[in-house]
N, C-alpha and C. Protein backbone atom coordinates (compact mmCIF):
# COMPACT_ATOMS: atom_id res chain seq x y z
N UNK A 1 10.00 -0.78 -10.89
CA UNK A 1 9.33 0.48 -11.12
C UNK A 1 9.42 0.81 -12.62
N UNK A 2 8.33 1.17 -13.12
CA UNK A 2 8.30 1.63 -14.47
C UNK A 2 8.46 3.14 -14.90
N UNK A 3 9.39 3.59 -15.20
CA UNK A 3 9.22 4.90 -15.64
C UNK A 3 8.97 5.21 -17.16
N UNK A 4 8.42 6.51 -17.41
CA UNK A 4 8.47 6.91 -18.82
C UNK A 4 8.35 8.46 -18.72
N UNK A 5 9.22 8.73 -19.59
CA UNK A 5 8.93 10.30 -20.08
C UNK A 5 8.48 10.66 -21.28
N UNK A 6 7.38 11.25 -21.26
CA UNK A 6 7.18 11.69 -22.49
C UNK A 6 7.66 13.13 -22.87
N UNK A 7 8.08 13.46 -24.17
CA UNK A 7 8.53 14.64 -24.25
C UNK A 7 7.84 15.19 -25.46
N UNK A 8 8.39 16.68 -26.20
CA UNK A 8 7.58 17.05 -27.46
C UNK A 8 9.06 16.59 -28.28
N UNK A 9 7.96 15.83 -29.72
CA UNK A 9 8.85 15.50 -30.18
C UNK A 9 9.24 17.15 -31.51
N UNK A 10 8.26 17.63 -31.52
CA UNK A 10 7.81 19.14 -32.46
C UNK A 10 8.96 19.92 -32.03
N UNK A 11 9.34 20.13 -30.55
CA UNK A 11 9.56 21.00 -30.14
C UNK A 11 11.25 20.85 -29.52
N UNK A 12 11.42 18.99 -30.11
CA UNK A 12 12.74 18.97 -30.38
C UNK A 12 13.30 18.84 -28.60
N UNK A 13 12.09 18.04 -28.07
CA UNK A 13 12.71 17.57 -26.56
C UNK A 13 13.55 16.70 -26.04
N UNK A 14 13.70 16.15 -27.09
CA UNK A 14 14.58 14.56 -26.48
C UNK A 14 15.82 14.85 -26.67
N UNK A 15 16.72 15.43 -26.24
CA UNK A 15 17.92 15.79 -25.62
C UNK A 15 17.46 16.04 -24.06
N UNK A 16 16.41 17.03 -23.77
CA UNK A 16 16.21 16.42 -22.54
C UNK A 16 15.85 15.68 -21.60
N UNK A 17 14.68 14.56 -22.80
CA UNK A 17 14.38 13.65 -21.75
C UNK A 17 15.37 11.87 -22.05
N UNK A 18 16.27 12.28 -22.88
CA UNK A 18 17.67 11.54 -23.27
C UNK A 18 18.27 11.67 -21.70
N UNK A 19 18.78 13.03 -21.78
CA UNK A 19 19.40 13.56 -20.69
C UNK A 19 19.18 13.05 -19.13
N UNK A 20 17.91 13.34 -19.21
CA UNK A 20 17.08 12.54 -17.57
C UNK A 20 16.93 11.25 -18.04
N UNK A 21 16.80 10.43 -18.68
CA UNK A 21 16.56 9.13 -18.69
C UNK A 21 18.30 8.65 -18.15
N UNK A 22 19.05 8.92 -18.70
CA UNK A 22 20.30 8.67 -18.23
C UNK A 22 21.06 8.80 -17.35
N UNK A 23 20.62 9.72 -16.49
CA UNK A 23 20.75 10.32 -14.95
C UNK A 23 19.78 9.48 -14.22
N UNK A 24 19.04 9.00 -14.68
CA UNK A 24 17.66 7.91 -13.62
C UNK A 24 18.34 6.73 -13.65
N UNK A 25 18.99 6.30 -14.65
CA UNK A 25 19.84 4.77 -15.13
C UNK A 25 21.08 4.94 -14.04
N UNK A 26 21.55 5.80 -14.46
CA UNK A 26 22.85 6.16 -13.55
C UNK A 26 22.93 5.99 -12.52
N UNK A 27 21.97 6.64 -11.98
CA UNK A 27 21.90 6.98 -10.28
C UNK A 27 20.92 5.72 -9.55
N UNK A 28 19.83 5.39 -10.44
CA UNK A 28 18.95 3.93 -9.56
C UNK A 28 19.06 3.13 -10.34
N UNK A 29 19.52 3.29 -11.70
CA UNK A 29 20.12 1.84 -12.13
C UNK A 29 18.42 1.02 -12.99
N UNK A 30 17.59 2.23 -12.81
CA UNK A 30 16.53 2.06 -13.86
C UNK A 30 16.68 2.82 -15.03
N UNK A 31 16.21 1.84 -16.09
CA UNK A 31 15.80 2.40 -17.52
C UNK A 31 14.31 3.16 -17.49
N UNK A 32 14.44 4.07 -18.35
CA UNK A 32 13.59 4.94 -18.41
C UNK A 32 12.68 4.93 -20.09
N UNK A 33 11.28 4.58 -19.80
CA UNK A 33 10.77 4.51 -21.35
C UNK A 33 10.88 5.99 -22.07
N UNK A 34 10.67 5.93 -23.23
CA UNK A 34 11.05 7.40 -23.61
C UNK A 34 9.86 7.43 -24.89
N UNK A 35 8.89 7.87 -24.47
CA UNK A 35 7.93 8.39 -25.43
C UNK A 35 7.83 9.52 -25.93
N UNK A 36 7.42 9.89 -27.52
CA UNK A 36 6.90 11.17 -28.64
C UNK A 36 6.07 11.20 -27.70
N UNK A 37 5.87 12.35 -27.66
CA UNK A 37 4.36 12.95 -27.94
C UNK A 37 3.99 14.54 -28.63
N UNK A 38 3.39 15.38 -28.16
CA UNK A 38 3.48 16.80 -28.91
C UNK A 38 2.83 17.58 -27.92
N UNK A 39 2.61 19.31 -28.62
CA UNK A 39 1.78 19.93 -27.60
C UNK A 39 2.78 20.33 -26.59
N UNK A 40 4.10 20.63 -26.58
CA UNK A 40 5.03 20.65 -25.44
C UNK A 40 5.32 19.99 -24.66
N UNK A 41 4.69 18.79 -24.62
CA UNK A 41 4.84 17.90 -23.61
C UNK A 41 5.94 18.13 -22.98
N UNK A 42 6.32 17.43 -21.59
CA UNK A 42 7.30 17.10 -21.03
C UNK A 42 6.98 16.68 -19.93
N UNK A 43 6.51 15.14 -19.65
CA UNK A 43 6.02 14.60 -18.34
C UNK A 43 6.83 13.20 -17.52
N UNK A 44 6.81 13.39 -16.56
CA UNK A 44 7.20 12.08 -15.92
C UNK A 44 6.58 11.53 -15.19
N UNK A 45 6.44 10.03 -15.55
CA UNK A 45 5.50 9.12 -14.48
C UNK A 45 6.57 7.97 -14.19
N UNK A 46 5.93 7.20 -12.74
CA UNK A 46 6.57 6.48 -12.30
C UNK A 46 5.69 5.35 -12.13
N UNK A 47 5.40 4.21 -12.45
CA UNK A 47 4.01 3.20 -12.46
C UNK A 47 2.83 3.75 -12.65
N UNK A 48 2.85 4.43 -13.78
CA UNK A 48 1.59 5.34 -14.00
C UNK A 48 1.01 6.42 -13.01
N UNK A 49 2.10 6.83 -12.18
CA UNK A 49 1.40 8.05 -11.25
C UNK A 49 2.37 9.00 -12.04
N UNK A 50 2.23 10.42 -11.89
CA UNK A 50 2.41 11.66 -12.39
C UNK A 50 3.57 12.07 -11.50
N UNK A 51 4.69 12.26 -11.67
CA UNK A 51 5.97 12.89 -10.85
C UNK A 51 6.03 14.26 -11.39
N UNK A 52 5.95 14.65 -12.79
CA UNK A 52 6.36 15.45 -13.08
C UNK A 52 5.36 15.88 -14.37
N UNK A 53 4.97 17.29 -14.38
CA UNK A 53 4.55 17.61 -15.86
C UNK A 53 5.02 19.24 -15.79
N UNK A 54 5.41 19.43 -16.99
CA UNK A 54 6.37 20.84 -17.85
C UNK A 54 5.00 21.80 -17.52
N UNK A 55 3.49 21.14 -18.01
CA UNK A 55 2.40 22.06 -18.22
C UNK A 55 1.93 22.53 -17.09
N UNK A 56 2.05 21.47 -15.62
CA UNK A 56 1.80 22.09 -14.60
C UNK A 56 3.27 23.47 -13.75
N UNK A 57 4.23 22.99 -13.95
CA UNK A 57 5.33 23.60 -13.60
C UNK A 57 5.66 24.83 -14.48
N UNK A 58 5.51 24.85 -15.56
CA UNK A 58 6.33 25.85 -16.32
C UNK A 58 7.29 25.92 -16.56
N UNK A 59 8.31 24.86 -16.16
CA UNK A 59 9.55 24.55 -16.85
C UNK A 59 10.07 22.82 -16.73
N UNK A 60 11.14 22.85 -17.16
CA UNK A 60 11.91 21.47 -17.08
C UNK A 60 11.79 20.80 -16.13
N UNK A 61 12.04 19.81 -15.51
CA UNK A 61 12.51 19.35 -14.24
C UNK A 61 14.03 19.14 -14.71
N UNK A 62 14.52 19.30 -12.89
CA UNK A 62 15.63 19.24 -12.55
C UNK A 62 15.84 17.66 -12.39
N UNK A 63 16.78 16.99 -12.38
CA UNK A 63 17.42 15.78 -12.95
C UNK A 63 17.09 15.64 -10.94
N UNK A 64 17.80 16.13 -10.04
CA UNK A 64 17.64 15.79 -8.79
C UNK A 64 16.10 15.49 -7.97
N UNK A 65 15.21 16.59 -8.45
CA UNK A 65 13.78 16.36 -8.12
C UNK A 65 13.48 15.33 -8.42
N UNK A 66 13.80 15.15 -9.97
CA UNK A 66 12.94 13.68 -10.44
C UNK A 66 13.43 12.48 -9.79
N UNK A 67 14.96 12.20 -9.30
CA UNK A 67 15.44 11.25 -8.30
C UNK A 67 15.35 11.38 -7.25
N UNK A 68 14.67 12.34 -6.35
CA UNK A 68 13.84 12.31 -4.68
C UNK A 68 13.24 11.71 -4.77
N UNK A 69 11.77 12.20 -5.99
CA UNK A 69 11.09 11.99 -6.42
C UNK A 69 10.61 10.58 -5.97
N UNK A 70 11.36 9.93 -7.27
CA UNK A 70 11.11 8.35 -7.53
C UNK A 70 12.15 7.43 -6.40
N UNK A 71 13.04 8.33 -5.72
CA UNK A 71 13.63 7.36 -4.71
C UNK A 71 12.29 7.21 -3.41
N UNK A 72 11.58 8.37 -3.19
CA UNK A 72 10.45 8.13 -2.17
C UNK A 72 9.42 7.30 -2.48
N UNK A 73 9.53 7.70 -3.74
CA UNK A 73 7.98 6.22 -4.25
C UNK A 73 8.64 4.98 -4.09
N UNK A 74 9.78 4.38 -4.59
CA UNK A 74 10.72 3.53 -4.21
C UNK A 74 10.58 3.10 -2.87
N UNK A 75 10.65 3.57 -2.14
CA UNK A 75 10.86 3.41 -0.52
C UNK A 75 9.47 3.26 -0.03
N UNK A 76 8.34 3.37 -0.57
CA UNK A 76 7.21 3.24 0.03
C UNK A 76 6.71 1.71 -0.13
């Protein structure tokens, strides 16, 4: 499974998507790509499908959502 997060790099995100990339390693033992981007970003995909975006939610994701998340795509 491929993951990547993109985060804002403007807005000084990558402590949190540091943070979740290392909790995804931890817990499934996947590495997590870690892309700039801007504009607030803050998204997560899992083989190019959409798990997570900051712009649709209005805030962070929680470190646990994003590992349901990708443990159910996992399992499919």
């Amino acid at each position: 499974m491929k993951i990547s997060i993109t985060y804002c790099g403007r807005w000084k995100y990558l402590p949190q998507a540091s943070s979740l990339a290392a909790e995804i390693k931890k817990t499934l033992g996947i590495e997590s790509e870690l892309i700039e981007g801007k504009n607030g970003i803050f998204d997560v995909n899992a083989d190019d499908k959409a798990i997570f975006s900051k712009y649709d939610a209005q805030r962070f994701p929680e470190s646990t959502e994003i590992i349901e998340a990708l443990q159910t795509l996992n399992s499919k």
